[in-house]
PDB file of N, CA and C in Angstrom:
ATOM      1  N   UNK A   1     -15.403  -8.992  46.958  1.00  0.00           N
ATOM      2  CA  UNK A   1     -15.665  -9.549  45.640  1.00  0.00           C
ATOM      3  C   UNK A   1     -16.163  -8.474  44.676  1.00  0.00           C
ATOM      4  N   UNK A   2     -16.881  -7.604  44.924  1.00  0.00           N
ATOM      5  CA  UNK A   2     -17.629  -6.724  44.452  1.00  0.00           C
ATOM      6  C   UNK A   2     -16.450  -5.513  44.171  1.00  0.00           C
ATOM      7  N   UNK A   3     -15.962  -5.329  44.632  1.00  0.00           N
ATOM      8  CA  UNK A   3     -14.445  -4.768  44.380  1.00  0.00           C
ATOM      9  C   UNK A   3     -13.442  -4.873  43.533  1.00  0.00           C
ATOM     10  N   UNK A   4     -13.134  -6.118  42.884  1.00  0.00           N
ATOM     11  CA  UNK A   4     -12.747  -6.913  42.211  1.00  0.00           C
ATOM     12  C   UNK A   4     -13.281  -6.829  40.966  1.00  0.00           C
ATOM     13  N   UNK A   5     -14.716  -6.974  40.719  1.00  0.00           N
ATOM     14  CA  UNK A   5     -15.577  -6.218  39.780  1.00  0.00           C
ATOM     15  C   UNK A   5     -15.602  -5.168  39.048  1.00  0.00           C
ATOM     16  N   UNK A   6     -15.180  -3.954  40.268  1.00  0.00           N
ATOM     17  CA  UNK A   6     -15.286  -2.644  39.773  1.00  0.00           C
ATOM     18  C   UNK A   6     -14.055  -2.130  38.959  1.00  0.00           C
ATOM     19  N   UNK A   7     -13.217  -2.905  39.702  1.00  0.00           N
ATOM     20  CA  UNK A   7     -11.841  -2.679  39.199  1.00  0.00           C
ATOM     21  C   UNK A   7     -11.144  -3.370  37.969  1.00  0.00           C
ATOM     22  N   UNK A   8     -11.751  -4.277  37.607  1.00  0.00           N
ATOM     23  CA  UNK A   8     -11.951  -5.285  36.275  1.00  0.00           C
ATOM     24  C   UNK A   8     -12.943  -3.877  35.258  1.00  0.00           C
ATOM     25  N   UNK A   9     -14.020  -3.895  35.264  1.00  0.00           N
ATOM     26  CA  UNK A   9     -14.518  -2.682  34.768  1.00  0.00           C
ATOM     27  C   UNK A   9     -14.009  -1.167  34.287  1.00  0.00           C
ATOM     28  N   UNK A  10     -12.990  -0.815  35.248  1.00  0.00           N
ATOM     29  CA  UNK A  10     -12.756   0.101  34.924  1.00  0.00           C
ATOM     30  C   UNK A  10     -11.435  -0.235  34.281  1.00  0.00           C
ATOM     31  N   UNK A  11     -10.565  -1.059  34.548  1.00  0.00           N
ATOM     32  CA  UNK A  11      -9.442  -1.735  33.111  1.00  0.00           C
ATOM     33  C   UNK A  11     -10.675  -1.861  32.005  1.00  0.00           C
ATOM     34  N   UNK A  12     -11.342  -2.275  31.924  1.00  0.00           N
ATOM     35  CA  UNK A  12     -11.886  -2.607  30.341  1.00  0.00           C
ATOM     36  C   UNK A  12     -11.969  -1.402  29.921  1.00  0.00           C
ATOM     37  N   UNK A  13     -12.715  -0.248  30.653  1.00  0.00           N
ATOM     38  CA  UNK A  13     -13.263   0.921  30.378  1.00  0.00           C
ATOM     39  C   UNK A  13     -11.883   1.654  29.566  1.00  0.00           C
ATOM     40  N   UNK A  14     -10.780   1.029  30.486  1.00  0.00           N
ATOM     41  CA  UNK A  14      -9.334   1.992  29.840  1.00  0.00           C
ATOM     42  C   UNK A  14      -9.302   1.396  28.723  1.00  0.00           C
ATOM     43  N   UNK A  15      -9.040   0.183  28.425  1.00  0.00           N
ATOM     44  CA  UNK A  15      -8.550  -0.149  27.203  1.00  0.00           C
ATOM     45  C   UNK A  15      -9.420  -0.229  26.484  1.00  0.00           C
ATOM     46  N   UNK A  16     -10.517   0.566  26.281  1.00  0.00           N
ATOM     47  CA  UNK A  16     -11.956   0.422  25.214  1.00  0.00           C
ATOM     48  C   UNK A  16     -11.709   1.900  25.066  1.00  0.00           C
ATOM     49  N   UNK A  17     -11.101   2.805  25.686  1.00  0.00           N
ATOM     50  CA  UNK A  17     -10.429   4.118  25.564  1.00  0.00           C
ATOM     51  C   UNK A  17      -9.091   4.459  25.044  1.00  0.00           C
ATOM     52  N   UNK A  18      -8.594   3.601  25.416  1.00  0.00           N
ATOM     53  CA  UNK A  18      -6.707   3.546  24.558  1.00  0.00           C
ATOM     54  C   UNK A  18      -6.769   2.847  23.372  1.00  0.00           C
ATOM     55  N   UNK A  19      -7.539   2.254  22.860  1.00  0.00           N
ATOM     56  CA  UNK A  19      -7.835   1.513  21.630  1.00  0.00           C
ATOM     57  C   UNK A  19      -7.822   2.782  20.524  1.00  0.00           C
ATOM     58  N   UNK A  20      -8.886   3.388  20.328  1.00  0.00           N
ATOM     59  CA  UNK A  20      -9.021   4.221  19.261  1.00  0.00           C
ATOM     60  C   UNK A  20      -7.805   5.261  19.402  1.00  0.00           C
ATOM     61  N   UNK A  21      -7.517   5.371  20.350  1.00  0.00           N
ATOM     62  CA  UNK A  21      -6.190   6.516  20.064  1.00  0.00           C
ATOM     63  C   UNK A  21      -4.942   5.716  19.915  1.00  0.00           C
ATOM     64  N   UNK A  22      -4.609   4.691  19.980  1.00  0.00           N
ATOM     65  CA  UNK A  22      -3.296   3.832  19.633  1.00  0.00           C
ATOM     66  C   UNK A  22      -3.489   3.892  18.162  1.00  0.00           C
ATOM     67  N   UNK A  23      -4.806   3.814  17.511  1.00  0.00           N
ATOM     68  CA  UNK A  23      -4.915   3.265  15.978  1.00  0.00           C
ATOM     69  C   UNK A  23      -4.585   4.838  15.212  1.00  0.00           C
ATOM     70  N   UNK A  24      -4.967   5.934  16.255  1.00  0.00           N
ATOM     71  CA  UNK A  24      -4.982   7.735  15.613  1.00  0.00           C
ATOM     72  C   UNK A  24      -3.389   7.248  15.587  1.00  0.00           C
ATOM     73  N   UNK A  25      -2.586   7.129  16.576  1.00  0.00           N
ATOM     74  CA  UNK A  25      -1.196   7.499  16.105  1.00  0.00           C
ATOM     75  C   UNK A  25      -0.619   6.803  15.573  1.00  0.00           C
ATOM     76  N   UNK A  26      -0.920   5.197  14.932  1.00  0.00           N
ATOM     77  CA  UNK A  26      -0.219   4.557  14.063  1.00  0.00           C
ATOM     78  C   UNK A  26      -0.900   5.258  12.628  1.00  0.00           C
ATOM     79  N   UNK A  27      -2.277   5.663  12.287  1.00  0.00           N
ATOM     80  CA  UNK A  27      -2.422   6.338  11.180  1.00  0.00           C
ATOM     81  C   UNK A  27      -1.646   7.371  11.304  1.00  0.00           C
ATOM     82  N   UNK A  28      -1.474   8.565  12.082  1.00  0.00           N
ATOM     83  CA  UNK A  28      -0.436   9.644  12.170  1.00  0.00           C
ATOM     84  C   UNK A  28       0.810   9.308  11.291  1.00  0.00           C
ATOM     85  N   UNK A  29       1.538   7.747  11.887  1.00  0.00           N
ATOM     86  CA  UNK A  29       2.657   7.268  11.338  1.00  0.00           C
ATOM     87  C   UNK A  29       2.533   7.037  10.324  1.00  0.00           C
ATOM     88  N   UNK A  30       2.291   7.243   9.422  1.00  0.00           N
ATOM     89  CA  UNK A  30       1.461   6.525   8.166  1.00  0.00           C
ATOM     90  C   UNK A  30       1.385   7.106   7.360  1.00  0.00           C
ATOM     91  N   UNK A  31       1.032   8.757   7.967  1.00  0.00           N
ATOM     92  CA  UNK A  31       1.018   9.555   7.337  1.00  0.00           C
ATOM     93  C   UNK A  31       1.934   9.989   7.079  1.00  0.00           C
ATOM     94  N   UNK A  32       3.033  10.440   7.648  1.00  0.00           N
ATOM     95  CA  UNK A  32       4.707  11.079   7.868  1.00  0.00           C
ATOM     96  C   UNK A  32       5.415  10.349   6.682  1.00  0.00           C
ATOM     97  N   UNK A  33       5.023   9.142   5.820  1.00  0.00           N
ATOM     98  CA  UNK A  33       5.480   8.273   5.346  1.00  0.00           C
ATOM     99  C   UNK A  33       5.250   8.809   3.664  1.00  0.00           C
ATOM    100  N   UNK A  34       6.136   8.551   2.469  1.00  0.00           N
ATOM    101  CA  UNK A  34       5.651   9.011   1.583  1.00  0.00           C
ATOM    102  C   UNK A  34       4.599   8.235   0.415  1.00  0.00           C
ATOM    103  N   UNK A  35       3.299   8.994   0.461  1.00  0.00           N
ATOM    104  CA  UNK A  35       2.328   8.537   0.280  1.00  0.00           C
ATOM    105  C   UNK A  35       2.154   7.710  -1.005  1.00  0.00           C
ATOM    106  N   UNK A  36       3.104   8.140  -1.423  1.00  0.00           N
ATOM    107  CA  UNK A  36       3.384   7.421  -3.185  1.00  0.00           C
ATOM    108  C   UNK A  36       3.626   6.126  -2.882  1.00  0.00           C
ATOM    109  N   UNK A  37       4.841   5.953  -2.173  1.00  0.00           N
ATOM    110  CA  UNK A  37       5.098   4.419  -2.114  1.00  0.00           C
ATOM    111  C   UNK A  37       4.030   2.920  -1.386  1.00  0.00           C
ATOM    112  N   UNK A  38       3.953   2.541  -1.759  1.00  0.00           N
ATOM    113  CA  UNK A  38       3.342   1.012  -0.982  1.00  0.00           C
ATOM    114  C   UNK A  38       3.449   0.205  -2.360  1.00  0.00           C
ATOM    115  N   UNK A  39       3.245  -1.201  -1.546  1.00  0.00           N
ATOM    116  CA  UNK A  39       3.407  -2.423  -2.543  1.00  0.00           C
ATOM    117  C   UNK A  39       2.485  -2.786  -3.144  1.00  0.00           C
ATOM    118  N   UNK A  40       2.749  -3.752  -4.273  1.00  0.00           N
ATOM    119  CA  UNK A  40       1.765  -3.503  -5.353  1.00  0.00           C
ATOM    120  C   UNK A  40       2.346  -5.385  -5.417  1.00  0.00           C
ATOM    121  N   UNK A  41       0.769  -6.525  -5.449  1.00  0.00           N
ATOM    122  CA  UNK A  41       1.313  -7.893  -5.166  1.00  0.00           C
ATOM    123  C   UNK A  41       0.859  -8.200  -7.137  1.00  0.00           C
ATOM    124  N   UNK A  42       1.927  -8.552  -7.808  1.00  0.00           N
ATOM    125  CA  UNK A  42       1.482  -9.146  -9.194  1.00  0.00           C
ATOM    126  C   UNK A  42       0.994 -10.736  -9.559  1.00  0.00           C
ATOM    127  N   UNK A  43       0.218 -10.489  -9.333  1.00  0.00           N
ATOM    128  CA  UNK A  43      -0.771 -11.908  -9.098  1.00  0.00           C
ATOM    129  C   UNK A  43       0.111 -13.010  -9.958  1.00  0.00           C
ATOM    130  N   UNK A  44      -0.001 -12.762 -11.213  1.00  0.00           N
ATOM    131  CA  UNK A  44       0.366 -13.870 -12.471  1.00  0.00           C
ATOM    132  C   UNK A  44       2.059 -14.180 -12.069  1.00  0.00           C
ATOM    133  N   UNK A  45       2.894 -13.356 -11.214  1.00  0.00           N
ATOM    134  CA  UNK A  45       4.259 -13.430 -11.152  1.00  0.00           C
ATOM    135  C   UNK A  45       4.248 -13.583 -10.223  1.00  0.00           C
ATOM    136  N   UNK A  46       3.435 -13.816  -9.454  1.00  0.00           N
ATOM    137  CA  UNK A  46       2.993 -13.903  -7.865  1.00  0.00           C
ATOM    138  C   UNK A  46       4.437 -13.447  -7.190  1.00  0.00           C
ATOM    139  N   UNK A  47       4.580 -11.945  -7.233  1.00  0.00           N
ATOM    140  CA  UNK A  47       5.480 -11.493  -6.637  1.00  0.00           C
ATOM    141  C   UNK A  47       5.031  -9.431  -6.451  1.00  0.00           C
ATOM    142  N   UNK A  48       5.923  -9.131  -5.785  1.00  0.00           N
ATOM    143  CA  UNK A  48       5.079  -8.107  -4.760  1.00  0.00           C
ATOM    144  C   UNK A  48       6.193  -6.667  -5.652  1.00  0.00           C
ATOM    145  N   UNK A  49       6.080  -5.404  -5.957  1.00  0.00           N
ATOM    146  CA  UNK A  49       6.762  -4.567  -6.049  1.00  0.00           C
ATOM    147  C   UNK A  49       6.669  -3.000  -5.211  1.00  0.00           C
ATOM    148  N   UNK A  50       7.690  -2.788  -5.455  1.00  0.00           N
ATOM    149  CA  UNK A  50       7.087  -1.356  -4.404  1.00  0.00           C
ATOM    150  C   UNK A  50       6.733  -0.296  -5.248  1.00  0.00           C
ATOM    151  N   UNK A  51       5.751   0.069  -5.485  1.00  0.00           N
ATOM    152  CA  UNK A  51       5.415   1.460  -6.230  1.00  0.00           C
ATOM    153  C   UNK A  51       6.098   2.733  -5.442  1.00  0.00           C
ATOM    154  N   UNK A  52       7.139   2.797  -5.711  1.00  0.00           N
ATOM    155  CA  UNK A  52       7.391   4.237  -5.394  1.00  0.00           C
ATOM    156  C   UNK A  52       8.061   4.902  -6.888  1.00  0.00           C
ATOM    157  N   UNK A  53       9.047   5.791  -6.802  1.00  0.00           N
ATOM    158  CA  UNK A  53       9.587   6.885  -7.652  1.00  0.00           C
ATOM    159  C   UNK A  53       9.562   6.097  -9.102  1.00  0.00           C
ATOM    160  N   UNK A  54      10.405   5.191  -8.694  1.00  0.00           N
ATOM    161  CA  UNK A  54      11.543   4.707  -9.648  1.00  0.00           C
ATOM    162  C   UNK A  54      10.097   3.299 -10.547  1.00  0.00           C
ATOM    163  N   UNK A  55       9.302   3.120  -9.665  1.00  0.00           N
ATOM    164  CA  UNK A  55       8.320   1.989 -10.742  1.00  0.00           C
ATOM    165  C   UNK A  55       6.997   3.336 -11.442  1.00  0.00           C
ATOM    166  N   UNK A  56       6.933   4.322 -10.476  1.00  0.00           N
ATOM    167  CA  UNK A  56       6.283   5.262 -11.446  1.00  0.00           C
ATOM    168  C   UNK A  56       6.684   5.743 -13.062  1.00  0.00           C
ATOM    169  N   UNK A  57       7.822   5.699 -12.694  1.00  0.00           N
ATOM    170  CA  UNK A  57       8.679   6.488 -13.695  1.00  0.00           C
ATOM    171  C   UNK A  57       8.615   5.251 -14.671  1.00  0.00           C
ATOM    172  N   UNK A  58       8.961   3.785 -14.468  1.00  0.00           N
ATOM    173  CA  UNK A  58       8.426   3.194 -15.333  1.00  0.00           C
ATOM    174  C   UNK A  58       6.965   3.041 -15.914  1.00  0.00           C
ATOM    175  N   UNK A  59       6.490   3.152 -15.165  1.00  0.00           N
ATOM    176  CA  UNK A  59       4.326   2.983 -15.759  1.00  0.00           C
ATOM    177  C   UNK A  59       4.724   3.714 -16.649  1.00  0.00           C
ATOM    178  N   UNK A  60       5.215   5.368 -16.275  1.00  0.00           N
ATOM    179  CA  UNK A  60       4.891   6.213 -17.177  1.00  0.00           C
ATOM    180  C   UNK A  60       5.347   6.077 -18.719  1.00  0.00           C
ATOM    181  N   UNK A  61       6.520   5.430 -18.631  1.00  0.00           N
ATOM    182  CA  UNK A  61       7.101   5.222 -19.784  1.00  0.00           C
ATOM    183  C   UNK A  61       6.493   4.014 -20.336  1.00  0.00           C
ATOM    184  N   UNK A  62       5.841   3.008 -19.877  1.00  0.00           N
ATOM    185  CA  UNK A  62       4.836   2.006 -20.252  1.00  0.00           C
ATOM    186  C   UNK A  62       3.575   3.232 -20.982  1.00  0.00           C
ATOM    187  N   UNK A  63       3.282   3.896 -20.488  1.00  0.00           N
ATOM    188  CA  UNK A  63       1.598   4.318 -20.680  1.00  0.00           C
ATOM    189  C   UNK A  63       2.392   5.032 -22.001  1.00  0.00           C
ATOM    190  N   UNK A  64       3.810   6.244 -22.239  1.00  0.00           N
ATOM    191  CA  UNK A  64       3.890   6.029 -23.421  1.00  0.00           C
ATOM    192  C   UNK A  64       4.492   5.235 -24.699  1.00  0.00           C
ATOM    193  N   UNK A  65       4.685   4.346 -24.472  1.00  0.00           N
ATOM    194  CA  UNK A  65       4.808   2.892 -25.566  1.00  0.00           C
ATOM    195  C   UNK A  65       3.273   2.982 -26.021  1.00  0.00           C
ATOM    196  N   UNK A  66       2.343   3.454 -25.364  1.00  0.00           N
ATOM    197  CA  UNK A  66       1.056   2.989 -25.551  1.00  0.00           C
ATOM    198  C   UNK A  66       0.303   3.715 -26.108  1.00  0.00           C
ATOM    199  N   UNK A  67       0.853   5.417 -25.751  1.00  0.00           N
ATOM    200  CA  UNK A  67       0.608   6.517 -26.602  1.00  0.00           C
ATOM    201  C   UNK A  67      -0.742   6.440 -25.829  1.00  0.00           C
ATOM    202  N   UNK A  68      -1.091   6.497 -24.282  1.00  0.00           N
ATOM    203  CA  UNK A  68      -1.931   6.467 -23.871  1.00  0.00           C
ATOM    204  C   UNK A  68      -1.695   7.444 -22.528  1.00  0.00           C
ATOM    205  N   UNK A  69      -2.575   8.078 -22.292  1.00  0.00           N
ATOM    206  CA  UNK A  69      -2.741   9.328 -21.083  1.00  0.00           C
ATOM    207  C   UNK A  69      -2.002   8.754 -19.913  1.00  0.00           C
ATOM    208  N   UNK A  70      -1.807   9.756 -19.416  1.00  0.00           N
ATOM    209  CA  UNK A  70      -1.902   9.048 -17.103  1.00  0.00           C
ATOM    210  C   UNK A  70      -2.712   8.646 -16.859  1.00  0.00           C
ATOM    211  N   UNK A  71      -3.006   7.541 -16.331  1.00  0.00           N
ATOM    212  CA  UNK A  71      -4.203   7.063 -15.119  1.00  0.00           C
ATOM    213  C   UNK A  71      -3.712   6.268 -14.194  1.00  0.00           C
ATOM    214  N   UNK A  72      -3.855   6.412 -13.073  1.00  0.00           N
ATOM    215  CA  UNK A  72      -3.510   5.730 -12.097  1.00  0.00           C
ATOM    216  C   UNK A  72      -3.800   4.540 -11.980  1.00  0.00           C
ATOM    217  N   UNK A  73      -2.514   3.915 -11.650  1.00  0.00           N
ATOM    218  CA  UNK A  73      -2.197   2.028 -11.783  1.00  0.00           C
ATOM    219  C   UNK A  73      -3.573   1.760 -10.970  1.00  0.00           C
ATOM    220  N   UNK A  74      -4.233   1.932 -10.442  1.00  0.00           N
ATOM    221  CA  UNK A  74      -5.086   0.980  -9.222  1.00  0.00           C
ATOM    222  C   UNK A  74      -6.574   1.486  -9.702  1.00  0.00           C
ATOM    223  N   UNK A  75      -6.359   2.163 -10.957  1.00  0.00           N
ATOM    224  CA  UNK A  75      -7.618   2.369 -11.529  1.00  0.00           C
ATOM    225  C   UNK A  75      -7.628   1.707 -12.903  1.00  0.00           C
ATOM    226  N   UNK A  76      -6.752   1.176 -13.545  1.00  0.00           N
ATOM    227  CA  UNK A  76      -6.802   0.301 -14.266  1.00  0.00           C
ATOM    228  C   UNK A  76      -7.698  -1.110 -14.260  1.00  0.00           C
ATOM    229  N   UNK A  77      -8.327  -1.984 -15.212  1.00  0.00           N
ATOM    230  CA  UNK A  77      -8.827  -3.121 -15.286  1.00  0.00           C
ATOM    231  C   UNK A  77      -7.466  -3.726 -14.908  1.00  0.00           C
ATOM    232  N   UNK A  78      -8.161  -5.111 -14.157  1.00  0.00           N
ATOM    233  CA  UNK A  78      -7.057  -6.243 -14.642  1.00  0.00           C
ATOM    234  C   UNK A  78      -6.484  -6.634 -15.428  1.00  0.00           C
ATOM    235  N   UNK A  79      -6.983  -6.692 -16.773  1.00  0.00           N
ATOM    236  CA  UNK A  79      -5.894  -6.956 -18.042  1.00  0.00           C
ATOM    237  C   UNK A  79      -5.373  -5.922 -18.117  1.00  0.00           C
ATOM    238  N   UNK A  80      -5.535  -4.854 -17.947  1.00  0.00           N
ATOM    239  CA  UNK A  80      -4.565  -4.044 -18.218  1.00  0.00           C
ATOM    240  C   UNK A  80      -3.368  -3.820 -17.039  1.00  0.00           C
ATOM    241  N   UNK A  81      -3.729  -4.371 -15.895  1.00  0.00           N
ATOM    242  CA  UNK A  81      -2.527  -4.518 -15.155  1.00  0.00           C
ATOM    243  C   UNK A  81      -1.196  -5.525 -15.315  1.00  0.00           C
ATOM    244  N   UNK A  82      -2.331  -6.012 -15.577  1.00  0.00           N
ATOM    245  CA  UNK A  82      -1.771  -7.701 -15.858  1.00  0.00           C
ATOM    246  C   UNK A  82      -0.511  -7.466 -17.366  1.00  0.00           C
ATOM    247  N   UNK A  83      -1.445  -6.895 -18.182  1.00  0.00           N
ATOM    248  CA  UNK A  83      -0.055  -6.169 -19.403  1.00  0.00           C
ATOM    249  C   UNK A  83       1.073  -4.890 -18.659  1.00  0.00           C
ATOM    250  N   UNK A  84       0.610  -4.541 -17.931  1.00  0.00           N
ATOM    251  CA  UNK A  84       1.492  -3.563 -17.300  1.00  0.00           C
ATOM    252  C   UNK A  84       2.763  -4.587 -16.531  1.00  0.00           C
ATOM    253  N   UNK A  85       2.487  -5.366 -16.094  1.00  0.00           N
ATOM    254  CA  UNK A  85       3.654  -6.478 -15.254  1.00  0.00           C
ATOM    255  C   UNK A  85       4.343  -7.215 -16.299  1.00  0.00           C
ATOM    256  N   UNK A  86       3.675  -7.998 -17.091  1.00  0.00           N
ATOM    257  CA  UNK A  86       3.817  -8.801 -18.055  1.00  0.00           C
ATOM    258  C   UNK A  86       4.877  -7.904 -19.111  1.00  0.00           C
ATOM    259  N   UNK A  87       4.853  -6.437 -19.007  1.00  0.00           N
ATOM    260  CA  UNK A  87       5.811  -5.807 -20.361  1.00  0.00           C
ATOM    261  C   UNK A  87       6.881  -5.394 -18.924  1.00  0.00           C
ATOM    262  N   UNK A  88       6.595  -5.597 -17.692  1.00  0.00           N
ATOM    263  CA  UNK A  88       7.614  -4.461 -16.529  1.00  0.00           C
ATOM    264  C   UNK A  88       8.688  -5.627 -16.273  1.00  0.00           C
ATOM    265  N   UNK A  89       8.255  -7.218 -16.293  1.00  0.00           N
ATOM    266  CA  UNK A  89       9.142  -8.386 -16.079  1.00  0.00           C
ATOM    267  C   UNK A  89      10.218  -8.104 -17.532  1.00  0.00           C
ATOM    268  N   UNK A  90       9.731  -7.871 -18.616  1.00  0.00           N
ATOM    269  CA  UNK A  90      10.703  -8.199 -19.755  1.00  0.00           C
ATOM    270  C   UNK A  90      11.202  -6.956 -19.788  1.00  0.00           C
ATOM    271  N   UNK A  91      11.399  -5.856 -18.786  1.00  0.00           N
ATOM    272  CA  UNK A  91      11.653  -4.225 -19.104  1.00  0.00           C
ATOM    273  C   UNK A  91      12.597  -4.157 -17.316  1.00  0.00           C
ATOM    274  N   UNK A  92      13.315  -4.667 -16.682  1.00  0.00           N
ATOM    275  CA  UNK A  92      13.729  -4.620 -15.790  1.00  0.00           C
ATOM    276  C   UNK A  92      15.062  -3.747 -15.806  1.00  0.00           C
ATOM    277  N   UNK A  93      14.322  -2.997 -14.631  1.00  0.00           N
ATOM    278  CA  UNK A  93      15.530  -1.634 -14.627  1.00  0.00           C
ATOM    279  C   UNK A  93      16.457  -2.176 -13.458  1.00  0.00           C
ATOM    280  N   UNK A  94      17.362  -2.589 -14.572  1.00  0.00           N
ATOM    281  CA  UNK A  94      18.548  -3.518 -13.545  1.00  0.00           C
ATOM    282  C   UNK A  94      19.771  -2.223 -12.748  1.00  0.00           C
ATOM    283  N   UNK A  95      20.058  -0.917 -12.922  1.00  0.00           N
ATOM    284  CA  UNK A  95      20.123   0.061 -12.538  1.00  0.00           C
ATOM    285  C   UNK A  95      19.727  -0.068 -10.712  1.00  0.00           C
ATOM    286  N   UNK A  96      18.597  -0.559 -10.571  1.00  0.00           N
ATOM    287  CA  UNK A  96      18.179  -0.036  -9.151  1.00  0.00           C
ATOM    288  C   UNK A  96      17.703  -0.900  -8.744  1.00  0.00           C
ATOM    289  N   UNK A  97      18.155  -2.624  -9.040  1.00  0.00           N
ATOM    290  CA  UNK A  97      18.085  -4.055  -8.554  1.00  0.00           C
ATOM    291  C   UNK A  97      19.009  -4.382  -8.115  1.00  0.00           C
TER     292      UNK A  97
END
């Protein structure tokens, strides 16, 4: 019985050890990936976009309509995101839809 024990123990011991390094190489993967892109969820259109190349390239041309600097989308207030979607729905780059 006591055997049974030890050997239960030392499975936990492994997988309380393979844990943190399964999570190192899915961040690894993660990394290999290009860092620009991930999705971006638009609350009011309750619909999801992918920020990569091609929606940068729009902000940017949003920020100048606005005659306003770079700043990064995820440092923006909410209303101002919220106008950023709200002008990107009536501005659809049908090109790469």
């Amino acid at each position: 019985m006591h055997r049974g024990y030890r050997y239960f123990g030392t499975m936990l011991l492994a997988a309380a050890l393979a844990t943190p390094l399964a999570g190192a190489l899915q961040d690894h993967d993660d990394h290999d990936r290009d860092k620009d892109e991930h999705r971006v969820y638009d609350r009011d259109h309750k619909d999801y976009h992918n920020w990569d190349a091609n929606e940068d390239r729009m902000y940017r041309g949003w920020l100048e309509t606005k005659h306003e600097t770079y700043r990064d989308f995820n440092r923006l207030d909410a209303k101002r995101q919220r106008e950023y979607w709200d002008w990107r729905h009536n501005h659809e780059d049908h090109d790469h839809h």
